[in-house]
N, C-alpha and C. Protein backbone atom coordinates (compact mmCIF):
# COMPACT_ATOMS: atom_id res chain seq x y z
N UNK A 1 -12.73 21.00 18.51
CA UNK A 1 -13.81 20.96 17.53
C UNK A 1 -13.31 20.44 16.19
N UNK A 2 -11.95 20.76 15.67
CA UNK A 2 -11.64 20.43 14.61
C UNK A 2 -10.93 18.85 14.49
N UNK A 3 -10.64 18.55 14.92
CA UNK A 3 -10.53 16.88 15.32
C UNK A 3 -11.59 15.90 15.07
N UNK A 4 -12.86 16.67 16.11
CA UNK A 4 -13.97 15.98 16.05
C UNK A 4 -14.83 16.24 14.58
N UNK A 5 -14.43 17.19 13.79
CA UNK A 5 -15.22 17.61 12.64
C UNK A 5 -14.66 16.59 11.33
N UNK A 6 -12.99 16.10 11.62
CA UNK A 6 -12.22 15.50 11.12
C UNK A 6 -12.69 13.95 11.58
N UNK A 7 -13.31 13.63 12.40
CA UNK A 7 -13.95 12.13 12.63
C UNK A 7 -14.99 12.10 12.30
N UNK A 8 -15.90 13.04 11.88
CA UNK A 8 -17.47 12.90 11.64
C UNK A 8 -17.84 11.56 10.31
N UNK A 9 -16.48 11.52 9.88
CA UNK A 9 -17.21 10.53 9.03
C UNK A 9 -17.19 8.87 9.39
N UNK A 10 -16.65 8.88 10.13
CA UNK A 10 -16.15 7.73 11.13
C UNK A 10 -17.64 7.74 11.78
N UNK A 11 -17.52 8.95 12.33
CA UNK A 11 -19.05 9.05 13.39
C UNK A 11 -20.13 8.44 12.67
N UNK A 12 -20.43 9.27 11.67
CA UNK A 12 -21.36 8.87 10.66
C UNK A 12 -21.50 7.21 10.22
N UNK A 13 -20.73 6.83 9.83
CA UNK A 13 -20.61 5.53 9.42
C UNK A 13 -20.96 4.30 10.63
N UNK A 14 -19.86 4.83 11.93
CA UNK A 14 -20.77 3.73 12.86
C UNK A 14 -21.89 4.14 13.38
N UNK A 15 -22.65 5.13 13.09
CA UNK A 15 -24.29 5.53 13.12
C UNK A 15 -25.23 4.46 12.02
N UNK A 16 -24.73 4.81 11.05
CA UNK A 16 -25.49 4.44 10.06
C UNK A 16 -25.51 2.80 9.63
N UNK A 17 -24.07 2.61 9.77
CA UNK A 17 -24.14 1.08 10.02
C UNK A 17 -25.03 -0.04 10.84
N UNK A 18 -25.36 0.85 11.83
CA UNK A 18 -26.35 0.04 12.44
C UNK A 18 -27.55 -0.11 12.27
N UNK A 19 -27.86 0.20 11.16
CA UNK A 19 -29.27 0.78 10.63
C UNK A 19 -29.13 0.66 9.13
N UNK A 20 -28.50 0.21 8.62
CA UNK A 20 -28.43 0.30 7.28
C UNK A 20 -27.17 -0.55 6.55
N UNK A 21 -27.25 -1.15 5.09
CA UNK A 21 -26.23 -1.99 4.80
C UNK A 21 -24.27 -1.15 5.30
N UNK A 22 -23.77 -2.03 4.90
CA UNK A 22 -22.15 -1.40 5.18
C UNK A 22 -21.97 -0.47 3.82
N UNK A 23 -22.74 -1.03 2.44
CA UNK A 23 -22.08 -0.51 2.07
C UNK A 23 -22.74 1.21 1.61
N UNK A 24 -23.98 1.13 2.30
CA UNK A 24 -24.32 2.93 2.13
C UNK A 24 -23.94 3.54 2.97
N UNK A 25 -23.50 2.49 4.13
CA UNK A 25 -22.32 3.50 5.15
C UNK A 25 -21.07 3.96 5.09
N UNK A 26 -20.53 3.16 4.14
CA UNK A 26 -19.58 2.86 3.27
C UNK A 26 -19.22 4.78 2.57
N UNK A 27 -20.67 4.59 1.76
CA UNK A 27 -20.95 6.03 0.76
C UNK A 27 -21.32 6.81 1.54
N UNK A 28 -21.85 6.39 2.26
CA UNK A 28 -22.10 8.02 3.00
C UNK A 28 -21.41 8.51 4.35
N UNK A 29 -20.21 7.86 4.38
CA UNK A 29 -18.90 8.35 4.85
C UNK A 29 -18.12 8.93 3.91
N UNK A 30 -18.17 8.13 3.05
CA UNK A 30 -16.88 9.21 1.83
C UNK A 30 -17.61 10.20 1.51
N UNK A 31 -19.14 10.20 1.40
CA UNK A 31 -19.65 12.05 1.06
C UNK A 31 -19.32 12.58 1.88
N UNK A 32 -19.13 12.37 3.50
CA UNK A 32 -19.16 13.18 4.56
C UNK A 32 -17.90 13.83 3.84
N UNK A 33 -16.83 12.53 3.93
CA UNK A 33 -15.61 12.74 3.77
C UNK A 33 -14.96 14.04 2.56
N UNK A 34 -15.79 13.77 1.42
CA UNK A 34 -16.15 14.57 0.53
C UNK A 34 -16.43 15.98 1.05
N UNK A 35 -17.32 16.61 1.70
CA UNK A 35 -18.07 17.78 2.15
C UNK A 35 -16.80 18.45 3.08
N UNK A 36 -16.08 17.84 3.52
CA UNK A 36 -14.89 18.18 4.81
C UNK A 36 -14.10 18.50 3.94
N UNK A 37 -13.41 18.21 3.07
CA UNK A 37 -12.86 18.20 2.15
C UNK A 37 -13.18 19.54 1.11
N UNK A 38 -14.18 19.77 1.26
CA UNK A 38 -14.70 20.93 -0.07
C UNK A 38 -15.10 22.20 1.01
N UNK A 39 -15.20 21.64 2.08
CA UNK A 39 -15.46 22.89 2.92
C UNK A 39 -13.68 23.59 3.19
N UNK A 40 -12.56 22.21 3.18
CA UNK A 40 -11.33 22.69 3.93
C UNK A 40 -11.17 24.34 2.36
N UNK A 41 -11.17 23.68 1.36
CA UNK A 41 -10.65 24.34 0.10
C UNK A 41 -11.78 25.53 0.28
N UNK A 42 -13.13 25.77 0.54
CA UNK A 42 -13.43 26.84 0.49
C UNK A 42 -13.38 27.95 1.34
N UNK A 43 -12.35 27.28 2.30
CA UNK A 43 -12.28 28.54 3.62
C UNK A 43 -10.29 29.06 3.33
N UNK A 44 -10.33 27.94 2.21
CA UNK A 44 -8.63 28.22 2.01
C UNK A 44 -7.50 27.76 2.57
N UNK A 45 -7.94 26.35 3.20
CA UNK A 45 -6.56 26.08 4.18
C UNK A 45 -6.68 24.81 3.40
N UNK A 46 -5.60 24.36 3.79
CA UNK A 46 -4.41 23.18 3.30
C UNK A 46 -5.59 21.85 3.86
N UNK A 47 -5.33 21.26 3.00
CA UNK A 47 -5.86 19.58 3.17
C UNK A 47 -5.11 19.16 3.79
N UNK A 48 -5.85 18.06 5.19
CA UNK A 48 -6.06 17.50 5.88
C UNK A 48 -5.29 15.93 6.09
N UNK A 49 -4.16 15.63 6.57
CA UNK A 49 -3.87 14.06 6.41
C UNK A 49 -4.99 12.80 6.80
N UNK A 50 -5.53 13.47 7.80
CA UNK A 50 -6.81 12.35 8.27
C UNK A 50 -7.92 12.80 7.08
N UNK A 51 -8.40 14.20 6.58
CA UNK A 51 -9.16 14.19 5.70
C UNK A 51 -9.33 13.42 4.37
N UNK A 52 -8.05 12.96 3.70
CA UNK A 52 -7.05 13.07 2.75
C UNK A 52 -7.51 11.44 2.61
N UNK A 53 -6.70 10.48 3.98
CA UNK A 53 -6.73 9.13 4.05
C UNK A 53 -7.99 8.91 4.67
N UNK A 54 -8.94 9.35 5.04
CA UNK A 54 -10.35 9.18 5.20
C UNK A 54 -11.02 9.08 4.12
N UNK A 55 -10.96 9.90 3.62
CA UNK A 55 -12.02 9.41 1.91
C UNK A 55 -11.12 8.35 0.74
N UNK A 56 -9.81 8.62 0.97
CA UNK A 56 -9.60 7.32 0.22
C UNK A 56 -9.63 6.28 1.06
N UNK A 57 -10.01 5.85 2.25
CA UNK A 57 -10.39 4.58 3.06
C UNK A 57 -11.98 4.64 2.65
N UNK A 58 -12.87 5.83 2.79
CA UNK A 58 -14.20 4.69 2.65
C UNK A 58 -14.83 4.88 0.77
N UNK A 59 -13.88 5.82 0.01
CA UNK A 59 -14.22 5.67 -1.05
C UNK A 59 -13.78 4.24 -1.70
N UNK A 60 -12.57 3.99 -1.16
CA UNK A 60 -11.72 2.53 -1.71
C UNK A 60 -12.59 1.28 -1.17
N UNK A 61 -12.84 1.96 0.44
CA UNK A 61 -14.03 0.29 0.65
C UNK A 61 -15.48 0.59 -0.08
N UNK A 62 -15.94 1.61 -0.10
CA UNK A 62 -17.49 1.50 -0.48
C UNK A 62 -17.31 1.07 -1.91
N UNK A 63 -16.09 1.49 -3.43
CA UNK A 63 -16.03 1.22 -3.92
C UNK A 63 -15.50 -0.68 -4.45
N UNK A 64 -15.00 -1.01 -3.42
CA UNK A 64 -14.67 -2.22 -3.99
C UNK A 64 -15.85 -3.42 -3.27
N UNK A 65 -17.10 -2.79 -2.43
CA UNK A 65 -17.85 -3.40 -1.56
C UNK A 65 -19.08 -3.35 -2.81
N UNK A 66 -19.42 -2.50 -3.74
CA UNK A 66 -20.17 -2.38 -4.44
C UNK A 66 -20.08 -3.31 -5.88
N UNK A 67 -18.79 -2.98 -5.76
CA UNK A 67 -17.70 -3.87 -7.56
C UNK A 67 -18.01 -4.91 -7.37
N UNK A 68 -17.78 -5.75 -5.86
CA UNK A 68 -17.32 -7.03 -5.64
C UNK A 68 -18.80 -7.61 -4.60
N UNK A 69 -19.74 -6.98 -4.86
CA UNK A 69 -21.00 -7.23 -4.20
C UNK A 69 -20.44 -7.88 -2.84
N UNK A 70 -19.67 -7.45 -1.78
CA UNK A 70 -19.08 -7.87 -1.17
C UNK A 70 -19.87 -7.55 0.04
N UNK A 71 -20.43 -8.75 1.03
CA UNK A 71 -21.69 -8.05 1.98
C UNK A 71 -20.76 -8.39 3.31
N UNK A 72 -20.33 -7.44 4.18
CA UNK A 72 -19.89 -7.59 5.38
C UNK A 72 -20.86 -7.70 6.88
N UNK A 73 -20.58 -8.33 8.18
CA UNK A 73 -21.44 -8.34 8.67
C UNK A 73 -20.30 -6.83 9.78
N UNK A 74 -21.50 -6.89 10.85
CA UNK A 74 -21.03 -5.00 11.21
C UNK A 74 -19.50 -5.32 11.90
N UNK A 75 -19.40 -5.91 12.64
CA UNK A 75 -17.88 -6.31 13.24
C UNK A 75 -16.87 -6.15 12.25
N UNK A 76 -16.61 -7.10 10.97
CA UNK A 76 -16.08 -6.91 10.40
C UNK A 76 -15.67 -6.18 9.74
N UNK A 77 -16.71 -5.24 9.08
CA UNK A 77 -16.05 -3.84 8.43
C UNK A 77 -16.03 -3.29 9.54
N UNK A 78 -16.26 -2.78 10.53
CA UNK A 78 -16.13 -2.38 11.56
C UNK A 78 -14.21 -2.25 11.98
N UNK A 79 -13.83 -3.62 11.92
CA UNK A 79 -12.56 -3.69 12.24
C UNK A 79 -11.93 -3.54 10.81
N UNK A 80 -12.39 -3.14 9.57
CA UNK A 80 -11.24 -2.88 8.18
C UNK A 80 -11.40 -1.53 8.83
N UNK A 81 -12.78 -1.25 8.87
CA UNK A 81 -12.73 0.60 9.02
C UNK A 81 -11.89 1.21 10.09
N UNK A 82 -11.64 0.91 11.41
CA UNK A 82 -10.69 0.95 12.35
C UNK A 82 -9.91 0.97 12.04
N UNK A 83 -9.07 -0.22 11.75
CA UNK A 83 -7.60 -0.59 11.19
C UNK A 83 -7.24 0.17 10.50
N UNK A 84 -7.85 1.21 9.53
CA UNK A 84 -7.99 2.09 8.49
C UNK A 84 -7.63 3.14 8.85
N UNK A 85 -8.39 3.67 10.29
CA UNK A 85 -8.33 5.04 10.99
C UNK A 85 -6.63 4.51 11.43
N UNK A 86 -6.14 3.68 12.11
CA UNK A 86 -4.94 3.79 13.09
C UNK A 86 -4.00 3.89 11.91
N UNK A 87 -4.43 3.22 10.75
CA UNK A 87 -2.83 3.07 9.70
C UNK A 87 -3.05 4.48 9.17
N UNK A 88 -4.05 5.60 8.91
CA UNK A 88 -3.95 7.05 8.79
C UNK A 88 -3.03 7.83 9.76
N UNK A 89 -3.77 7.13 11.06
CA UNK A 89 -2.99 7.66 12.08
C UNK A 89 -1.01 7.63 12.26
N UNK A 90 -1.13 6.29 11.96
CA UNK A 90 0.25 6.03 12.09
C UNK A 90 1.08 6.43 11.13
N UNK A 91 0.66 6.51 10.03
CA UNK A 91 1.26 7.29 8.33
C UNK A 91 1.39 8.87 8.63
N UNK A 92 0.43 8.93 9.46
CA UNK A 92 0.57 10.50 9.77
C UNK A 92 1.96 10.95 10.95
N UNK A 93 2.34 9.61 11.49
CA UNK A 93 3.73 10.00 12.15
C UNK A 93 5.23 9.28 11.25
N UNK A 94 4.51 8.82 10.60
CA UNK A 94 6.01 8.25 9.60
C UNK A 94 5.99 9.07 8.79
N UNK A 95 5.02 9.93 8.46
CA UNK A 95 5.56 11.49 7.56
C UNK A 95 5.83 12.37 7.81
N UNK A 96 5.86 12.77 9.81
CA UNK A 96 6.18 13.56 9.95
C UNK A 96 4.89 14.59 9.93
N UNK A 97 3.83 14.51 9.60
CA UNK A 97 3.01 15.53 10.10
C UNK A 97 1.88 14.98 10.75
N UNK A 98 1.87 15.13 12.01
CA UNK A 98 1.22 14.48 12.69
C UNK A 98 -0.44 15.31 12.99
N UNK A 99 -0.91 14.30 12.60
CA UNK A 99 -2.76 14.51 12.26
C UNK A 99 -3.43 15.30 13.44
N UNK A 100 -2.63 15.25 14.79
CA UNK A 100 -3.42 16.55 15.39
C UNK A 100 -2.74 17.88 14.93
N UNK A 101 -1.37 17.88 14.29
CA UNK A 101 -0.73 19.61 14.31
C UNK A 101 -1.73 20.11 13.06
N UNK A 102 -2.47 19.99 12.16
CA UNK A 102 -2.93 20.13 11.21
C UNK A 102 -3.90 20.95 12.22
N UNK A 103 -4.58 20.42 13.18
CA UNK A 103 -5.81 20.77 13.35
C UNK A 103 -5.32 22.15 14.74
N UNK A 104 -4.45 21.57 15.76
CA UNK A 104 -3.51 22.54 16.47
C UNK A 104 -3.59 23.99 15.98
N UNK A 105 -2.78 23.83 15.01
CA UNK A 105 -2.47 25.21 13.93
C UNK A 105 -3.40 26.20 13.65
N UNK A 106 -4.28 25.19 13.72
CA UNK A 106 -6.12 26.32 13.72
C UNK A 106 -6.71 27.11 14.40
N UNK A 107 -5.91 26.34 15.73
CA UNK A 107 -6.82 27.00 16.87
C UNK A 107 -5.38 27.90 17.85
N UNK A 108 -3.90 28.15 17.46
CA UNK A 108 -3.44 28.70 18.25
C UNK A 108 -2.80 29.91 17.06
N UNK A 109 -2.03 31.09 18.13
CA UNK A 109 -1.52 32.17 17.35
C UNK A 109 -0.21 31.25 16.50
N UNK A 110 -0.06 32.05 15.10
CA UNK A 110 1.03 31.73 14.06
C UNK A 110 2.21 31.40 14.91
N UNK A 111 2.70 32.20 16.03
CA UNK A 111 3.84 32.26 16.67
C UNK A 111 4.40 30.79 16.89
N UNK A 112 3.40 30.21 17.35
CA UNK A 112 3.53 28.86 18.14
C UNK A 112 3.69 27.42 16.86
N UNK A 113 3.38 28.19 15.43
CA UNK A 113 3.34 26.94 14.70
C UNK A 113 4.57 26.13 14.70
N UNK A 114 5.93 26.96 14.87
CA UNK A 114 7.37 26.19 14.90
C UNK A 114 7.37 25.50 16.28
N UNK A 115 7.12 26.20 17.49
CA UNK A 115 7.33 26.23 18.47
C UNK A 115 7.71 24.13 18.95
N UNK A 116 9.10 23.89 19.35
CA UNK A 116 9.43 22.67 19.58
C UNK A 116 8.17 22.17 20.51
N UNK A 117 7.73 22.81 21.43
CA UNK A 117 6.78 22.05 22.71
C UNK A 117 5.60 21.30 21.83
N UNK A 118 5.26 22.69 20.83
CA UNK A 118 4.16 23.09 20.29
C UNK A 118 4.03 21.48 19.54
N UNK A 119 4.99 21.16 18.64
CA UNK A 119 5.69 20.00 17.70
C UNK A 119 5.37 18.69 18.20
N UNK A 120 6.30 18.85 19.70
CA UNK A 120 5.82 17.82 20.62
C UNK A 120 5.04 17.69 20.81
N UNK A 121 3.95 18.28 21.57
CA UNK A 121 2.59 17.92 21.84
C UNK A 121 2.05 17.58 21.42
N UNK A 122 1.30 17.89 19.64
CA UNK A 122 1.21 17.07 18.67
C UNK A 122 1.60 15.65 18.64
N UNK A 123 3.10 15.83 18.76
CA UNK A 123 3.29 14.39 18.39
C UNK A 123 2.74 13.16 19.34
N UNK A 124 3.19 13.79 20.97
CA UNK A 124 2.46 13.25 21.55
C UNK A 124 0.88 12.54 21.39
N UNK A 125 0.30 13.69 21.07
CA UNK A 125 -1.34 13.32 21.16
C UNK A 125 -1.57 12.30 20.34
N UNK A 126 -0.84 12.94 18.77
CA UNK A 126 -1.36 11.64 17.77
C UNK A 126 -0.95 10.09 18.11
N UNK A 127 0.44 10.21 18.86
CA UNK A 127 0.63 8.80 19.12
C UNK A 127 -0.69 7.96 20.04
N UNK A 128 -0.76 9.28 21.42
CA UNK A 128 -2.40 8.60 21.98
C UNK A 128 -3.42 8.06 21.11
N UNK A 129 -3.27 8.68 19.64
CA UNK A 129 -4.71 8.31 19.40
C UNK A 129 -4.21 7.42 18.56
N UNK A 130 -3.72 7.36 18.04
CA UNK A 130 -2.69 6.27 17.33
C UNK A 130 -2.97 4.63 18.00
N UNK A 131 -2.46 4.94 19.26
CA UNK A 131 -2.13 3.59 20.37
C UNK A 131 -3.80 3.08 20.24
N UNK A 132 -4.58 4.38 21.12
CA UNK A 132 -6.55 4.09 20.87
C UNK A 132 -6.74 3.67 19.74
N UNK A 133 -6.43 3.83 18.47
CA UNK A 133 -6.99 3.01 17.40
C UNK A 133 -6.12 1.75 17.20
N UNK A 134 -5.19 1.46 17.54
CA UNK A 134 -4.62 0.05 17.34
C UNK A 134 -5.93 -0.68 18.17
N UNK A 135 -6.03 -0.30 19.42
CA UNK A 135 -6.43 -1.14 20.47
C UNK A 135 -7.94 -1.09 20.00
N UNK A 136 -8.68 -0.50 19.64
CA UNK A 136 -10.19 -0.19 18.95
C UNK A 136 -10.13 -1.15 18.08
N UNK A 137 -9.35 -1.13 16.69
CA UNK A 137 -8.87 -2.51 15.93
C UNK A 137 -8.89 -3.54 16.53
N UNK A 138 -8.39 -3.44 17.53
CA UNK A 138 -7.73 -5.29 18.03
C UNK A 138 -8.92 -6.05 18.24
N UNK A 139 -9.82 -4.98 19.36
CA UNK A 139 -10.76 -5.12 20.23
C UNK A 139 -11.65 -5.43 18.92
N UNK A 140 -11.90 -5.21 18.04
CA UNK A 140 -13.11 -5.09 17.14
C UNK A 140 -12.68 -6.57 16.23
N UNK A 141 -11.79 -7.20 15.78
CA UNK A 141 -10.64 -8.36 15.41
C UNK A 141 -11.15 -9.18 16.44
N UNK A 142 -11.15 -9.21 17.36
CA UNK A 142 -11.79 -10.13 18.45
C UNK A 142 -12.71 -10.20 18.68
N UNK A 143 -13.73 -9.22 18.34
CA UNK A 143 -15.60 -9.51 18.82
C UNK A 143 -15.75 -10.21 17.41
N UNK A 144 -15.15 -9.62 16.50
CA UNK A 144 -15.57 -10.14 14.78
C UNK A 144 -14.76 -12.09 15.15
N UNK A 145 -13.83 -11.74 15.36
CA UNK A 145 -13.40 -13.60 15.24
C UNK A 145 -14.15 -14.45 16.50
N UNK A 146 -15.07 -13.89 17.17
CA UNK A 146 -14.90 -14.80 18.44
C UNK A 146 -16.06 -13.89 19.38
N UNK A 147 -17.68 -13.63 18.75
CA UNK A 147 -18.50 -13.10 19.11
C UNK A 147 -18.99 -13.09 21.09
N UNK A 148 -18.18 -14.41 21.35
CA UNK A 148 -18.07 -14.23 23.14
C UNK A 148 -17.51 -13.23 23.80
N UNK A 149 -16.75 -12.37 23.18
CA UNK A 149 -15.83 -11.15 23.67
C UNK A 149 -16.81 -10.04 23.07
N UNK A 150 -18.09 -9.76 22.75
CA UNK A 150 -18.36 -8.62 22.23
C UNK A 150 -18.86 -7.95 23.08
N UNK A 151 -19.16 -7.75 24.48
CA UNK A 151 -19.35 -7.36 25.77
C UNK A 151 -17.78 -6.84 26.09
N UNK A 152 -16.76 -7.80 25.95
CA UNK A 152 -15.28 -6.75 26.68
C UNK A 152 -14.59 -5.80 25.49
N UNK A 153 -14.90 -6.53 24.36
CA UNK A 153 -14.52 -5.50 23.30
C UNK A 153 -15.62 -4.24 23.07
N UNK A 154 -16.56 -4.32 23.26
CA UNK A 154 -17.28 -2.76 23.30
C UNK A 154 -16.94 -2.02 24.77
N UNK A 155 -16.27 -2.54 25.59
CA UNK A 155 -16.03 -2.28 27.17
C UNK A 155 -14.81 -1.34 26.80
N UNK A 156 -13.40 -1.95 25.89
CA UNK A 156 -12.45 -1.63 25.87
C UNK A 156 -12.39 -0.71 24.59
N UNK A 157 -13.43 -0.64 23.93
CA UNK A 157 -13.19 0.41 22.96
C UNK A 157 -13.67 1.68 23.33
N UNK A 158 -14.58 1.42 23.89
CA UNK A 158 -15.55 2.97 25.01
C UNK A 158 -14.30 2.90 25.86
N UNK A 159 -13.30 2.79 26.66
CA UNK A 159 -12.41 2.75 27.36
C UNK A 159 -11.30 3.48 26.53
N UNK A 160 -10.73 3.04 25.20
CA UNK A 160 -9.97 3.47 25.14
C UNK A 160 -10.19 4.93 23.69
N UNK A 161 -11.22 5.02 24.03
CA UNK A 161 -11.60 6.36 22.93
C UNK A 161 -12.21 7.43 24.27
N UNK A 162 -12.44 7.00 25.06
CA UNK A 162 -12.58 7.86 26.20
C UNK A 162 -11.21 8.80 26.85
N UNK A 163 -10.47 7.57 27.11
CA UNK A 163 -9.12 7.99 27.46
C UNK A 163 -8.07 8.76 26.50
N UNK A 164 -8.47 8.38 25.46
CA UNK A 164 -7.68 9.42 24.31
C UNK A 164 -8.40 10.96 24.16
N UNK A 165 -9.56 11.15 24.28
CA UNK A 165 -10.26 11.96 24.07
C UNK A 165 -10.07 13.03 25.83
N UNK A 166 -9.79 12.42 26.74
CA UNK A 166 -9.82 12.88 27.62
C UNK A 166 -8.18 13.40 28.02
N UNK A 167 -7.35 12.62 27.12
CA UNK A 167 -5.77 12.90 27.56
C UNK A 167 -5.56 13.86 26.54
N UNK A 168 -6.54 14.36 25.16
CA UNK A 168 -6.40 15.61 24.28
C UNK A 168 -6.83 16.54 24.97
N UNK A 169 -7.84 16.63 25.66
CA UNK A 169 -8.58 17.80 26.76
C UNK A 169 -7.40 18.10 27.74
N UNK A 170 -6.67 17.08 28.37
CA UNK A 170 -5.76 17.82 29.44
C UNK A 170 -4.55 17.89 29.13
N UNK A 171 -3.82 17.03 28.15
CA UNK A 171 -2.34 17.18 28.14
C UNK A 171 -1.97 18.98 27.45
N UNK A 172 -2.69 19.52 26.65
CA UNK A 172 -2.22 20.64 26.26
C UNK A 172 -1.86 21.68 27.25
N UNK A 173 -3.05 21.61 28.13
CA UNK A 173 -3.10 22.70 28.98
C UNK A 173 -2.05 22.01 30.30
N UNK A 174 -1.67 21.22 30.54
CA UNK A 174 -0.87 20.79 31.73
C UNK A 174 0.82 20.97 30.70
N UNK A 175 0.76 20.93 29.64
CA UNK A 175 2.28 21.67 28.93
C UNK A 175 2.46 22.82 29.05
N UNK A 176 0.99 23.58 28.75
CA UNK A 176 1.24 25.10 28.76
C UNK A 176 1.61 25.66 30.20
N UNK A 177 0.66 24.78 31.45
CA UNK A 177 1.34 25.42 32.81
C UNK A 177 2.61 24.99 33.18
N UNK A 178 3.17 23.81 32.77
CA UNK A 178 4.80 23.13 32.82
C UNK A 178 5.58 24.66 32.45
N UNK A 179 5.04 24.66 31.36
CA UNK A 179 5.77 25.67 30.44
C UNK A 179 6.08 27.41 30.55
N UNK A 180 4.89 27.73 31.65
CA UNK A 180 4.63 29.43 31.65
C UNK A 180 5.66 30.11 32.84
């Protein structure tokens, strides 16, 4: 749940995008982004690396899309906004705190926060989702340059956000029975 509460503004944005300019999708991702953010501080826990680089990704685009009357068509911001999610993603393993243990930590006993498997698994996952947003990018880089691929690039992005989403559902619990 907390993963998915941590994408809602992502969610939001390719909702609204399709229905509305980029750049009020733009804003009304960074409010989401905003509200996640003001909810983390009023329950008292530590800010978020995907929360963190989520609102400065769509506050930085909605703001320089507004400055620079800059009108995108949906592919294209489509693939800045992607590219956006994987370089969060990937910053989140070159620092060492990897964007699922944030959310991990929430949902298991204190005991397990050191725990090496515990570390790993994390790291694992984020790289999955890591790899899914390179390839979501690429795929979205190619329907935007070359609108004949926008049938295999919506094929391979439902493909590979499926498969990430589905290898977070089972890899935990197939460590924990490795492990018991």
């Amino acid at each position: 749940m907390g993963i998915l509460l941590g994408l809602s503004p992502f969610i939001a944005f390719a909702v609204l995008s399709r229905f509305t300019s980029a750049a009020v999708a733009l804003w009304a991702a960074a409010a989401v982004s905003v509200v996640l953010i003001l909810r983390e501080l009023k329950l008292g826990r530590s800010l978020k690396v995907l929360d963190c680089g989520t609102l400065i990704l769509f506050a930085g685009l909605a703001c320089y899309t507004t400055l620079v009357h800059r009108t995108w068509d949906i592919m294209g911001v489509r693939a800045v906004v992607d590219t956006g999610l994987f370089l969060i993603m990937l910053i989140s393993l070159i620092i060492k705190l990897p964007f699922t243990l944030q959310y991990a930590r929430e949902e298991v006993p204190e005991s397990l926060h050191t725990s090496p498997i515990f570390i790993r698994t994390n790291y694992i996952l984020t790289a999955v989702w890591t790899v899914a947003m390179a390839t979501v990018a690429a795929f979205d880089m190619l329907a935007h340059s070359n609108p004949d691929y926008s049938t295999l690039s919506r094929r391979m992005i439902i493909v590979s956000l499926v498969a990430a989403f589905s290898f977070t559902k089972w890899y935990p619990d197939h460590v924990s029975k490795a492990h018991a």
